[in-house]
PDB file of N, CA and C in Angstrom:
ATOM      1  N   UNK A   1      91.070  83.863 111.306  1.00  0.00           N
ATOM      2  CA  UNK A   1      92.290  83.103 111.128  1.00  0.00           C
ATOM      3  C   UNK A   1      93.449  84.019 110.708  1.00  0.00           C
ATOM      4  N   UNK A   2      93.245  84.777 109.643  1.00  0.00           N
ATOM      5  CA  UNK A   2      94.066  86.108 109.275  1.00  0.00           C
ATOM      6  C   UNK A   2      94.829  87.072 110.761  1.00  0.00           C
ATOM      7  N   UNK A   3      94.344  87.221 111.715  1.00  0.00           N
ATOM      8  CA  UNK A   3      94.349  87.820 112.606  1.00  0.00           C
ATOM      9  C   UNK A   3      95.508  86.916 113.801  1.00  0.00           C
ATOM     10  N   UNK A   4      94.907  85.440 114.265  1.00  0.00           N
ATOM     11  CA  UNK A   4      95.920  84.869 114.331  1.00  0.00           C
ATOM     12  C   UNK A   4      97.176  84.869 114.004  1.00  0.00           C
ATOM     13  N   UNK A   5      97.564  84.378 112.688  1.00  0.00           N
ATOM     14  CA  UNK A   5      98.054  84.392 111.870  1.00  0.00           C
ATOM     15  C   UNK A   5      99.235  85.395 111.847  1.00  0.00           C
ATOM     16  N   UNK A   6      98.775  86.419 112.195  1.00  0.00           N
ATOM     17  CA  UNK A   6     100.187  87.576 112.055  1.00  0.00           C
ATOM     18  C   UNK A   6     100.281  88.092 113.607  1.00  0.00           C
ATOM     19  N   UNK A   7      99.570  87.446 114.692  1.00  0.00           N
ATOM     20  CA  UNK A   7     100.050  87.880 115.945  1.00  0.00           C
ATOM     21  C   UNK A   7      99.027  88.962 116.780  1.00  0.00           C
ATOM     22  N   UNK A   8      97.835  88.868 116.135  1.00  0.00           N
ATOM     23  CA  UNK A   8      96.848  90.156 116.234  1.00  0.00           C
ATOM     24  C   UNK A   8      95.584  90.369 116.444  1.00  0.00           C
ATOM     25  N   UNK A   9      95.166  91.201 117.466  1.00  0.00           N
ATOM     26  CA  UNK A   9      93.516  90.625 117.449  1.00  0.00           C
ATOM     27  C   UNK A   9      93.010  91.195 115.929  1.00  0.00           C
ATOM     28  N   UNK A  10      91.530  91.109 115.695  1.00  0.00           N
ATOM     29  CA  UNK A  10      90.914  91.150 114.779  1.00  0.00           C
ATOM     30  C   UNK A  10      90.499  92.717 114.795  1.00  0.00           C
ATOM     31  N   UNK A  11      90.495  93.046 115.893  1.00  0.00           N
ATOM     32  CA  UNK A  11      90.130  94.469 115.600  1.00  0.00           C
ATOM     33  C   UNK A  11      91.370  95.485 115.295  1.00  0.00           C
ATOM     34  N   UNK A  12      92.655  94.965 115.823  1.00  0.00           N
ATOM     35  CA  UNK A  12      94.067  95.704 115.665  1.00  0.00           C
ATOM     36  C   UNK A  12      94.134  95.317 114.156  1.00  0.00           C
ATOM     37  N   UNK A  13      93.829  94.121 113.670  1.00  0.00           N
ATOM     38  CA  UNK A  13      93.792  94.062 112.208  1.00  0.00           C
ATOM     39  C   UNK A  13      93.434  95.226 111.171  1.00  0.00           C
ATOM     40  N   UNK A  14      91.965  95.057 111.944  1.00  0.00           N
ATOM     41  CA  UNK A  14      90.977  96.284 110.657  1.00  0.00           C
ATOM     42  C   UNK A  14      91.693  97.563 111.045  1.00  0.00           C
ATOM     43  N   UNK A  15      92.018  97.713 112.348  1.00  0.00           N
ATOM     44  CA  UNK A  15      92.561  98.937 112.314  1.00  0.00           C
ATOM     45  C   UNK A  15      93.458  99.344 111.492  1.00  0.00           C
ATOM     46  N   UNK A  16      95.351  98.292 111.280  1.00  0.00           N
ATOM     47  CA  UNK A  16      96.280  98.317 110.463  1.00  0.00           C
ATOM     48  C   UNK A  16      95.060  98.916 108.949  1.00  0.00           C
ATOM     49  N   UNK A  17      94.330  97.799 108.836  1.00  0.00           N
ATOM     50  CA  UNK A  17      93.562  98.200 107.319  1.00  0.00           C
ATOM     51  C   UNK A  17      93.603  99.403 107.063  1.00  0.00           C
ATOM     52  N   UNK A  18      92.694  99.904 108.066  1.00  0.00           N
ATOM     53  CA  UNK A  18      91.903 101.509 107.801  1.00  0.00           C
ATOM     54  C   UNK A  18      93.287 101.865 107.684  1.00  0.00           C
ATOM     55  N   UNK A  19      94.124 101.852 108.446  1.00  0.00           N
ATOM     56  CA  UNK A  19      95.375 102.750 108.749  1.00  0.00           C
ATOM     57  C   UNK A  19      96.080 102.633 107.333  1.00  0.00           C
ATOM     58  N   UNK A  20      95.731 102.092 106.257  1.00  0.00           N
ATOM     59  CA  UNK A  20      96.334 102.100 105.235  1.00  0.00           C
ATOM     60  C   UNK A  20      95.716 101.960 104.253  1.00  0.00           C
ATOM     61  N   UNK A  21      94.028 102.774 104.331  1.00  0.00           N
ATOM     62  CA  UNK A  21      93.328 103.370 103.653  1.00  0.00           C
ATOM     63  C   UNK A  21      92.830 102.139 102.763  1.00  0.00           C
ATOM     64  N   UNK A  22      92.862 100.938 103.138  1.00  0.00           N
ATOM     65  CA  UNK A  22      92.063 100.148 102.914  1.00  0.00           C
ATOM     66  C   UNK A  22      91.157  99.212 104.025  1.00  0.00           C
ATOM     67  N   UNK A  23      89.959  98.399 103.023  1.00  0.00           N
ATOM     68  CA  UNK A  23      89.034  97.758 104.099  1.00  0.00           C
ATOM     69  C   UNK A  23      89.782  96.039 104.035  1.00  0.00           C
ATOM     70  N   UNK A  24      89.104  95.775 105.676  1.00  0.00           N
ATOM     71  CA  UNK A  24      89.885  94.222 105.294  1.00  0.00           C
ATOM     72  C   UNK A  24      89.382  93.800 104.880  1.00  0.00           C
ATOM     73  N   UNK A  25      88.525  93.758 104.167  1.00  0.00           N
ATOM     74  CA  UNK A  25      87.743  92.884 103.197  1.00  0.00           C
ATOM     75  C   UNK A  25      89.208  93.027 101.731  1.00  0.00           C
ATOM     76  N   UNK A  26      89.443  93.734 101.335  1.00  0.00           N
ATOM     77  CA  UNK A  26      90.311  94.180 100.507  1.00  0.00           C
ATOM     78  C   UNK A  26      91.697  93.908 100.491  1.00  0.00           C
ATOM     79  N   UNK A  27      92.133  94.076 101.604  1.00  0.00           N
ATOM     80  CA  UNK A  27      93.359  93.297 102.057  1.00  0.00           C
ATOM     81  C   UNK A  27      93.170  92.302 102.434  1.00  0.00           C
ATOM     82  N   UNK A  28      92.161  91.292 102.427  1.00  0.00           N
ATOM     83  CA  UNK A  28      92.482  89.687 102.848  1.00  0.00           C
ATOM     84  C   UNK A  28      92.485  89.539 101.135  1.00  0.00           C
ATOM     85  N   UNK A  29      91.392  89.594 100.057  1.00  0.00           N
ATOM     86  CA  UNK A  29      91.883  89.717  99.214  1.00  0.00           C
ATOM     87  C   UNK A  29      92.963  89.868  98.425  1.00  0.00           C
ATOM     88  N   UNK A  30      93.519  90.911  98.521  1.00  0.00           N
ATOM     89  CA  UNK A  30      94.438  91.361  98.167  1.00  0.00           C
ATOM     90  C   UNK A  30      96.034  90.584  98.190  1.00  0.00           C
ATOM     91  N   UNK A  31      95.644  89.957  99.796  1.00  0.00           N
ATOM     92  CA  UNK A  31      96.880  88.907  99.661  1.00  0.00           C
ATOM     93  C   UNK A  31      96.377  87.650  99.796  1.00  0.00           C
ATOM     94  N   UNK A  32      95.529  87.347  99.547  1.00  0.00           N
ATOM     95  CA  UNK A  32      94.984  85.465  98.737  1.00  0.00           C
ATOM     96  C   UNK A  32      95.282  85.788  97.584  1.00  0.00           C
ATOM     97  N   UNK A  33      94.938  86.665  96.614  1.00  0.00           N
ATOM     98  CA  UNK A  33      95.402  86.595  95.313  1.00  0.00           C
ATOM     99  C   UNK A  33      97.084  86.977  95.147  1.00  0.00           C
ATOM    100  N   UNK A  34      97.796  87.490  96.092  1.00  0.00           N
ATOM    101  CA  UNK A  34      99.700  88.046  96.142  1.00  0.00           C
ATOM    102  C   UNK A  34      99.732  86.598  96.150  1.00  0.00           C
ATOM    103  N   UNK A  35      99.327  85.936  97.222  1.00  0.00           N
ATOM    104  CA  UNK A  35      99.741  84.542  97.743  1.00  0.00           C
ATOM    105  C   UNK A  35      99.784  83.744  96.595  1.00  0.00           C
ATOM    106  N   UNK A  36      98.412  83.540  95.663  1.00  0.00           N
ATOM    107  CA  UNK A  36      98.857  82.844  94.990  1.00  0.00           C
ATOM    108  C   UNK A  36      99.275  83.001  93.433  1.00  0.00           C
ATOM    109  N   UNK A  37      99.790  84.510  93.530  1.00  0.00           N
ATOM    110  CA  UNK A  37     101.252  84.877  92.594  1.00  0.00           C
ATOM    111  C   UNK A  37     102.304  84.345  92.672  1.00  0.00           C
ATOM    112  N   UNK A  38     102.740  84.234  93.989  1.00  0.00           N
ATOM    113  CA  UNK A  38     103.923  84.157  94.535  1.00  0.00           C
ATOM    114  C   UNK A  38     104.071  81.968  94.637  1.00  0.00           C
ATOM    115  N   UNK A  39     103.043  81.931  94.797  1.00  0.00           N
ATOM    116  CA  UNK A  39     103.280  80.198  95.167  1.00  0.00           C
ATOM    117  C   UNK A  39     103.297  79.996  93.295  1.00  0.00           C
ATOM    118  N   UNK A  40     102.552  80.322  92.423  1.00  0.00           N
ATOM    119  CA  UNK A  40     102.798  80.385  91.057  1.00  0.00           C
ATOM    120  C   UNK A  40     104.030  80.200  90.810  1.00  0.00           C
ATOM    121  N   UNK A  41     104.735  81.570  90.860  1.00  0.00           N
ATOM    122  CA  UNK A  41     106.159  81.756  90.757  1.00  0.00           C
ATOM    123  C   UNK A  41     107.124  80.887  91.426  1.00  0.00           C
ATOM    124  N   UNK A  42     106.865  80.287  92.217  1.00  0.00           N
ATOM    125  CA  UNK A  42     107.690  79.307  92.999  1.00  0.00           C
ATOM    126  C   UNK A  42     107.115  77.435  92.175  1.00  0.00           C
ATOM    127  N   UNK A  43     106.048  77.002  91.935  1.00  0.00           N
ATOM    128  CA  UNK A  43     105.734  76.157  91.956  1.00  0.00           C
ATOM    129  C   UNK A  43     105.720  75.988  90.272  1.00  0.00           C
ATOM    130  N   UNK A  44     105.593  77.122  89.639  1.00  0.00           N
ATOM    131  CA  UNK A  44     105.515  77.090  87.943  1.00  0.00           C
ATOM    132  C   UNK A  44     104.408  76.874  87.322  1.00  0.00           C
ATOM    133  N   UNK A  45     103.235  76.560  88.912  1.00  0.00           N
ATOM    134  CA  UNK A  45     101.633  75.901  88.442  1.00  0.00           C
ATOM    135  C   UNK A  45     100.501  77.214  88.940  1.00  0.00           C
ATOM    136  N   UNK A  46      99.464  77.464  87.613  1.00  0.00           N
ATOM    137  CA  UNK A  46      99.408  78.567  87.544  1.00  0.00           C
ATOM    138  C   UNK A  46      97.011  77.774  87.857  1.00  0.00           C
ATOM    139  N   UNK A  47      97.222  77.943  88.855  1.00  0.00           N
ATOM    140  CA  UNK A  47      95.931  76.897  89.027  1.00  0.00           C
ATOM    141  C   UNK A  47      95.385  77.714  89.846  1.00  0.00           C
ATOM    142  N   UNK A  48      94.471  78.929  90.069  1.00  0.00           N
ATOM    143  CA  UNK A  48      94.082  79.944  90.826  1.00  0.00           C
ATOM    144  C   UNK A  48      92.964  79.559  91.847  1.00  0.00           C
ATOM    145  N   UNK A  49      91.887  78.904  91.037  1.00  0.00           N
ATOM    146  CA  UNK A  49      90.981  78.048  92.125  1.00  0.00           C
ATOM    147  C   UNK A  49      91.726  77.245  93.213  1.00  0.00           C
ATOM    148  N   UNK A  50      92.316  76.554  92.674  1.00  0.00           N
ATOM    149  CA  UNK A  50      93.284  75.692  93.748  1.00  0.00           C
ATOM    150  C   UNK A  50      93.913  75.841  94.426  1.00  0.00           C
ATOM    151  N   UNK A  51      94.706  77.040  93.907  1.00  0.00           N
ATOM    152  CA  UNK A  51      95.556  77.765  95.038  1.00  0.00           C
ATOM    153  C   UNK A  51      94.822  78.635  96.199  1.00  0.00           C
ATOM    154  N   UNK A  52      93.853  78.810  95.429  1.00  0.00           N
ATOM    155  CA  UNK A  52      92.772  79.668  96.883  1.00  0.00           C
ATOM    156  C   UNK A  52      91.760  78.957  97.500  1.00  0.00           C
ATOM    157  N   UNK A  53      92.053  77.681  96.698  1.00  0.00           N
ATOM    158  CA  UNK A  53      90.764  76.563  97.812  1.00  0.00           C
ATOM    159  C   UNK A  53      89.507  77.334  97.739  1.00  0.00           C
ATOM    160  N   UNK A  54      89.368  78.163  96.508  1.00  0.00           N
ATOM    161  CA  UNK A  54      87.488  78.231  96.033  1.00  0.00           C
ATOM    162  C   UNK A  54      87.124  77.043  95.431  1.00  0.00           C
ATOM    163  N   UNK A  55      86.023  76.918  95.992  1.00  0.00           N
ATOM    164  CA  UNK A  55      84.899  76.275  94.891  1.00  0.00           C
ATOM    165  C   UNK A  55      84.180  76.694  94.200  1.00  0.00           C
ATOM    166  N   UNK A  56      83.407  77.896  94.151  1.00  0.00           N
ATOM    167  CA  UNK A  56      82.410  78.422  93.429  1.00  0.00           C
ATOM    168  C   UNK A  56      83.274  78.964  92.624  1.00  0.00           C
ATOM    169  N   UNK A  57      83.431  78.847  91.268  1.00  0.00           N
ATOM    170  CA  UNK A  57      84.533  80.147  90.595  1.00  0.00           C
ATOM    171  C   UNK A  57      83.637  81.473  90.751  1.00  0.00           C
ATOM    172  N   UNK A  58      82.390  81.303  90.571  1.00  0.00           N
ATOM    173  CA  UNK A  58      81.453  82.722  90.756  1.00  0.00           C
ATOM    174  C   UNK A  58      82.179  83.639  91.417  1.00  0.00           C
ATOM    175  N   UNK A  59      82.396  82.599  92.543  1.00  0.00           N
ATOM    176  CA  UNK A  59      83.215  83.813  94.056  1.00  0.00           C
ATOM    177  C   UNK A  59      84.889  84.363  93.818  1.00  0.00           C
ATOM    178  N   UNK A  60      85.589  83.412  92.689  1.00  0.00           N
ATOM    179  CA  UNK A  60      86.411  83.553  92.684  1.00  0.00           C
ATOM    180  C   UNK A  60      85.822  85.030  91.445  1.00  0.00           C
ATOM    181  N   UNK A  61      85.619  84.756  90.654  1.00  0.00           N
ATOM    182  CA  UNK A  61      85.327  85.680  89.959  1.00  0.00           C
ATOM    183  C   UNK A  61      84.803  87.173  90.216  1.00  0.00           C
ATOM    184  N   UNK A  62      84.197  86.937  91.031  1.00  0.00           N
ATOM    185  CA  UNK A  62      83.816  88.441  91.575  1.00  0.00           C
ATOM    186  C   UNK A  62      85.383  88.941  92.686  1.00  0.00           C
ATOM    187  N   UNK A  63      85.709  88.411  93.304  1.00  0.00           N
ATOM    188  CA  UNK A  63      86.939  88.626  93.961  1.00  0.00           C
ATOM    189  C   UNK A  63      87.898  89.425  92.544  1.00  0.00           C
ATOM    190  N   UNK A  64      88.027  88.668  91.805  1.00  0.00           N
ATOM    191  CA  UNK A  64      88.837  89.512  90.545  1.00  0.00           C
ATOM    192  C   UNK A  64      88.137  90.514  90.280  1.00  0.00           C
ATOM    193  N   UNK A  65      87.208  90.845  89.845  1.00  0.00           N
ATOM    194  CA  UNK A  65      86.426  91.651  89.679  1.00  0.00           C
ATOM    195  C   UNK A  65      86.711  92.840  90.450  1.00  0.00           C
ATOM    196  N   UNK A  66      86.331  93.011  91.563  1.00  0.00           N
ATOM    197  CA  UNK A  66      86.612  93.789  93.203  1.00  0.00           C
ATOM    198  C   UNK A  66      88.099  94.426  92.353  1.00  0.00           C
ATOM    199  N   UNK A  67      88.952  93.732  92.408  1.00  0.00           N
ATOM    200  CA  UNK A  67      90.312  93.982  92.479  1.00  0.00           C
ATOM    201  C   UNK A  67      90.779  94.450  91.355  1.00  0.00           C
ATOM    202  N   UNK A  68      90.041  94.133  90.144  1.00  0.00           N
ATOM    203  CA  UNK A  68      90.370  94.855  87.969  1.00  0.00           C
ATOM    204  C   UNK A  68      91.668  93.779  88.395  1.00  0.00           C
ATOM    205  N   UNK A  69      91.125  92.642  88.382  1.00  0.00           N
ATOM    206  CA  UNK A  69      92.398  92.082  88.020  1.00  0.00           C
ATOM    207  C   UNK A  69      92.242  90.602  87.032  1.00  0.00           C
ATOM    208  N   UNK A  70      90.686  90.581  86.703  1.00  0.00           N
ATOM    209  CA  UNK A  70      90.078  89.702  85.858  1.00  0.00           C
ATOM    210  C   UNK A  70      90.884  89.250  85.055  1.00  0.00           C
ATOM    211  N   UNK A  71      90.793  90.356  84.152  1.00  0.00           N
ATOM    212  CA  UNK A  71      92.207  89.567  83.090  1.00  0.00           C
ATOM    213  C   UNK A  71      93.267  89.363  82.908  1.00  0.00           C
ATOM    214  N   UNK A  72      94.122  89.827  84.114  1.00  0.00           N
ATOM    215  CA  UNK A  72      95.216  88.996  84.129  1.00  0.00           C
ATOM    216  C   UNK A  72      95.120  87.768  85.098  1.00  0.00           C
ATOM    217  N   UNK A  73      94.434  87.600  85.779  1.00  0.00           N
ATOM    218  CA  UNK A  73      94.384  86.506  86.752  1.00  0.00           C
ATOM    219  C   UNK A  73      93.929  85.257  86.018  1.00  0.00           C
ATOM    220  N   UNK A  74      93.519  85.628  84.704  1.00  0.00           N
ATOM    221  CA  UNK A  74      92.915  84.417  83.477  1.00  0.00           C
ATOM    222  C   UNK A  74      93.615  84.229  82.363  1.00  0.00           C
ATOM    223  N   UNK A  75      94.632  84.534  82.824  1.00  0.00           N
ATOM    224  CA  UNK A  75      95.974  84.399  81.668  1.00  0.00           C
ATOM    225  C   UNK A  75      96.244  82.509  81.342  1.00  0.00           C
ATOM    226  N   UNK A  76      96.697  82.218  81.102  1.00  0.00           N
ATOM    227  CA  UNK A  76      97.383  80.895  80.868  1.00  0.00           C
ATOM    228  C   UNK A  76      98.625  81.079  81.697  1.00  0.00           C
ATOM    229  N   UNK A  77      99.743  81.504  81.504  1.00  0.00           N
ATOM    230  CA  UNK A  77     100.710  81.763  82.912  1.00  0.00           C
ATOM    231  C   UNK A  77     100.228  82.924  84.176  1.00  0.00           C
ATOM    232  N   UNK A  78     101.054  82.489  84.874  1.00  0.00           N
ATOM    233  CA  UNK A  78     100.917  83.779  86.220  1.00  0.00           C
ATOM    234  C   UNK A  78     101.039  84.439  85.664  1.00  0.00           C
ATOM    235  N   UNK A  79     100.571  85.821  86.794  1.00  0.00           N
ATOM    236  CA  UNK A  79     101.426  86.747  86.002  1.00  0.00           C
ATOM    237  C   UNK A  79     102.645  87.204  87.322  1.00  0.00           C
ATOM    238  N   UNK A  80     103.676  87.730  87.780  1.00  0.00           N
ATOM    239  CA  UNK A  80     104.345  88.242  88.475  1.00  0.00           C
ATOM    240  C   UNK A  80     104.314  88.893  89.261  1.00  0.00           C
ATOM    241  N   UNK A  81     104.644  89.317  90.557  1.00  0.00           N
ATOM    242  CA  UNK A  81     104.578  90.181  91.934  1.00  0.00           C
ATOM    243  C   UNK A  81     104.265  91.542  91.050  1.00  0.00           C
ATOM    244  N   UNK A  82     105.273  91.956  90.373  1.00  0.00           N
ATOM    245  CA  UNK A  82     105.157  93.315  89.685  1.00  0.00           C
ATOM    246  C   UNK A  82     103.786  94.050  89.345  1.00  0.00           C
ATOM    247  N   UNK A  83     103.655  92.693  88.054  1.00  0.00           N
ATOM    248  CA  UNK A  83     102.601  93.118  87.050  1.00  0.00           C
ATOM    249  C   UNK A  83     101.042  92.685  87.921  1.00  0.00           C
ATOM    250  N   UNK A  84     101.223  91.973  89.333  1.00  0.00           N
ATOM    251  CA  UNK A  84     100.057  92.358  90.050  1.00  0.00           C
ATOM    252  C   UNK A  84      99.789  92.667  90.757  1.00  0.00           C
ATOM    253  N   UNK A  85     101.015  93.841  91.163  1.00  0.00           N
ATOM    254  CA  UNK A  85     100.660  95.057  92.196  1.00  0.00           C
ATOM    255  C   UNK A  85     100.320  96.250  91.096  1.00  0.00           C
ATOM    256  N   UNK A  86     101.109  96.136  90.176  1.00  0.00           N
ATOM    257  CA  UNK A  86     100.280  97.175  89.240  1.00  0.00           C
ATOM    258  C   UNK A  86      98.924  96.918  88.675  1.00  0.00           C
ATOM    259  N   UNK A  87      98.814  96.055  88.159  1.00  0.00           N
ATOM    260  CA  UNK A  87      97.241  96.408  88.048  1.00  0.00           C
ATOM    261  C   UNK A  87      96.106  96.020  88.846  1.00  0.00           C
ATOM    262  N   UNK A  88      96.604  95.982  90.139  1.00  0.00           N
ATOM    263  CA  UNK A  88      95.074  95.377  91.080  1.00  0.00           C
ATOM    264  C   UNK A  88      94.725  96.747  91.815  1.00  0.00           C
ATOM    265  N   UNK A  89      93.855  96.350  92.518  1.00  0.00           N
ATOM    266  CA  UNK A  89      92.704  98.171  92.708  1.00  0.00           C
ATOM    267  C   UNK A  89      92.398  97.504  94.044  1.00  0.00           C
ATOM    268  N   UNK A  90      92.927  96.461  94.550  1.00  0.00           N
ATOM    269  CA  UNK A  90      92.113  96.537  95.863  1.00  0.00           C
ATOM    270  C   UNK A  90      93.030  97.286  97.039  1.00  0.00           C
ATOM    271  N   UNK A  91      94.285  97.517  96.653  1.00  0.00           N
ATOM    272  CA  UNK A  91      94.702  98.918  97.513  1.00  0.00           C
ATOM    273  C   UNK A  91      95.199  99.897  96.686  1.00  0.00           C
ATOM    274  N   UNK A  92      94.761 100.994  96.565  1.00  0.00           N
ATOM    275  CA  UNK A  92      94.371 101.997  95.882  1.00  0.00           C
ATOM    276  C   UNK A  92      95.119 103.687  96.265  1.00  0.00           C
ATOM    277  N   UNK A  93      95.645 103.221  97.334  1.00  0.00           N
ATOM    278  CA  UNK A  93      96.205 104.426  98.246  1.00  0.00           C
ATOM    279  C   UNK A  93      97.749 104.050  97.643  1.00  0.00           C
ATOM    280  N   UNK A  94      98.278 105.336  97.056  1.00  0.00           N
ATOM    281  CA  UNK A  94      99.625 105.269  96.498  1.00  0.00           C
ATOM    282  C   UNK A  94     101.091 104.774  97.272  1.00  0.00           C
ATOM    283  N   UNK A  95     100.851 105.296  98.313  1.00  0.00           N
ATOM    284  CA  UNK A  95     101.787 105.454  99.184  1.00  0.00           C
ATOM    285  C   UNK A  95     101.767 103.525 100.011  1.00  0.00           C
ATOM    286  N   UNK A  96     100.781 103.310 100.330  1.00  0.00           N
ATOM    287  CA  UNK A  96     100.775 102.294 100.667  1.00  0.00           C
ATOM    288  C   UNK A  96     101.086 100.968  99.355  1.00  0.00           C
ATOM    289  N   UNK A  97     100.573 101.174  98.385  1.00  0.00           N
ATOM    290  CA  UNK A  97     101.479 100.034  97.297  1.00  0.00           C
ATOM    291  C   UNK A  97     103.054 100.218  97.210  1.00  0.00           C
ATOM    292  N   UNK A  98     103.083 101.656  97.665  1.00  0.00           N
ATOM    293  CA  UNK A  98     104.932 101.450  97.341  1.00  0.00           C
ATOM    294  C   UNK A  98     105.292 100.996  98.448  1.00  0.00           C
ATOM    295  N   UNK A  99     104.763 101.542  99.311  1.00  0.00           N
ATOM    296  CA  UNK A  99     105.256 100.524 100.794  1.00  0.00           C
ATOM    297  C   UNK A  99     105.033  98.963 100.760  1.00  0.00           C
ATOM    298  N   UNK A 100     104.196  98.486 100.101  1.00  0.00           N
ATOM    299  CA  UNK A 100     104.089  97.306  99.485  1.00  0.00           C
ATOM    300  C   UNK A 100     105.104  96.768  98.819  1.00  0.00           C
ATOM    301  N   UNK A 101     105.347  97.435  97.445  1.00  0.00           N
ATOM    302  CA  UNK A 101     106.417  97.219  96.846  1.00  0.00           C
ATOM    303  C   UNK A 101     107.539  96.791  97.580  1.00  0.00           C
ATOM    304  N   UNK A 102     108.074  97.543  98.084  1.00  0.00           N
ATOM    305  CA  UNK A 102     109.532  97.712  99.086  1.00  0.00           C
ATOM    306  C   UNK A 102     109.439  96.712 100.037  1.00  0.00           C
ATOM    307  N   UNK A 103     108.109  96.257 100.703  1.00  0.00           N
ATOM    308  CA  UNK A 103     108.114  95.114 101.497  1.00  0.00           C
ATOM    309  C   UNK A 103     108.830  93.701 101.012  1.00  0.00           C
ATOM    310  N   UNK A 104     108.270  94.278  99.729  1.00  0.00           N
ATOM    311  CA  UNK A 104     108.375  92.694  98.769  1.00  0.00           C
ATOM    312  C   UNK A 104     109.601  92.520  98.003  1.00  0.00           C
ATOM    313  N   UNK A 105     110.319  93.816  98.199  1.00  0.00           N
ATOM    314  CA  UNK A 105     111.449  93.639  97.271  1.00  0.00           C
ATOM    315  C   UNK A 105     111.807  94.086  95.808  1.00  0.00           C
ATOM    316  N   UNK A 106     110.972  94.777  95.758  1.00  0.00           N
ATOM    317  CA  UNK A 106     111.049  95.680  94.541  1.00  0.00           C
ATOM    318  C   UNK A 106     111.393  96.716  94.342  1.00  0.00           C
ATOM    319  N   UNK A 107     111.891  96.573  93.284  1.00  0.00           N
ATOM    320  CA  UNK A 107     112.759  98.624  93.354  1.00  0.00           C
ATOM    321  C   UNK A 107     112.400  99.096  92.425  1.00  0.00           C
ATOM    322  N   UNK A 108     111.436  98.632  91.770  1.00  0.00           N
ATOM    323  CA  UNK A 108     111.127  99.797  90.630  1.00  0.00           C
ATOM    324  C   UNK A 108     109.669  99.785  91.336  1.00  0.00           C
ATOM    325  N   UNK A 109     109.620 101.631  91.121  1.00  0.00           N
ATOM    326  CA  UNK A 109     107.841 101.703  91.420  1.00  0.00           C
ATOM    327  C   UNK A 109     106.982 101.722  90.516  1.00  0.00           C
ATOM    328  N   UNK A 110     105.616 101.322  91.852  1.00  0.00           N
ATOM    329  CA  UNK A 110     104.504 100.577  91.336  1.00  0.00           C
ATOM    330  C   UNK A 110     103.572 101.827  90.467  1.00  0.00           C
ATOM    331  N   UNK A 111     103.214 101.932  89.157  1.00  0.00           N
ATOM    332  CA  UNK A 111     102.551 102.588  88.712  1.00  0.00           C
ATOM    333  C   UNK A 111     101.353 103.316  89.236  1.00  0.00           C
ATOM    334  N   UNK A 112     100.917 104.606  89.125  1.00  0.00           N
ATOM    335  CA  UNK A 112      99.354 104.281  89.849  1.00  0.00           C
ATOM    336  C   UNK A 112      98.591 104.092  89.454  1.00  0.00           C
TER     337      UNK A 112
END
């Protein structure tokens, strides 16, 4: 569906991935949890299961896990685009979070 989605077969997908030194396993991740930063920040409702349509929290939990983003993703508020491109690990390649960054509109860079 991901692949759809942005205009692309599935294998031009993983490729973009690799091409930016991550797996898609990591980047679908990576933006189910942006996604639901960003709908947070827009909606003021900070409901993470819900916003990702898990059921098992197990799964949701290990997904944080994957990413070191456990404890902030279990905050009582969101936390912000910023503060969770800095501390998530599921893309790991420097160059590509700042290219991240800048996608998204940020001008201060992302820590490594």
């Amino acid at each position: 569906m991901w692949a759809a989605y942005v205009g692309a077969s599935t294998s031009a997908l993983r490729t973009w991935c690799y091409a930016a030194h991550a797996t898609p396993k990591a980047s679908l991740d990576f933006a189910r949890l942006l996604r639901a930063v960003v709908i947070a920040q827009q909606c003021q409702i900070w409901d993470l299961q819900n916003v990702l349509d898990v059921i098992d929290a197990r799964t949701l939990e290990r997904m944080m896990i994957r990413g070191e983003v456990a404890e902030l993703m279990k905050r009582q508020i969101a936390p912000n685009v910023y503060e969770y491109l800095s501390c998530q690990r599921f893309i790991k390649d420097k160059t590509s979070r700042i290219s991240l960054a800048r996608a998204l509109g940020l001008s201060t860079e992302i820590p490594s």
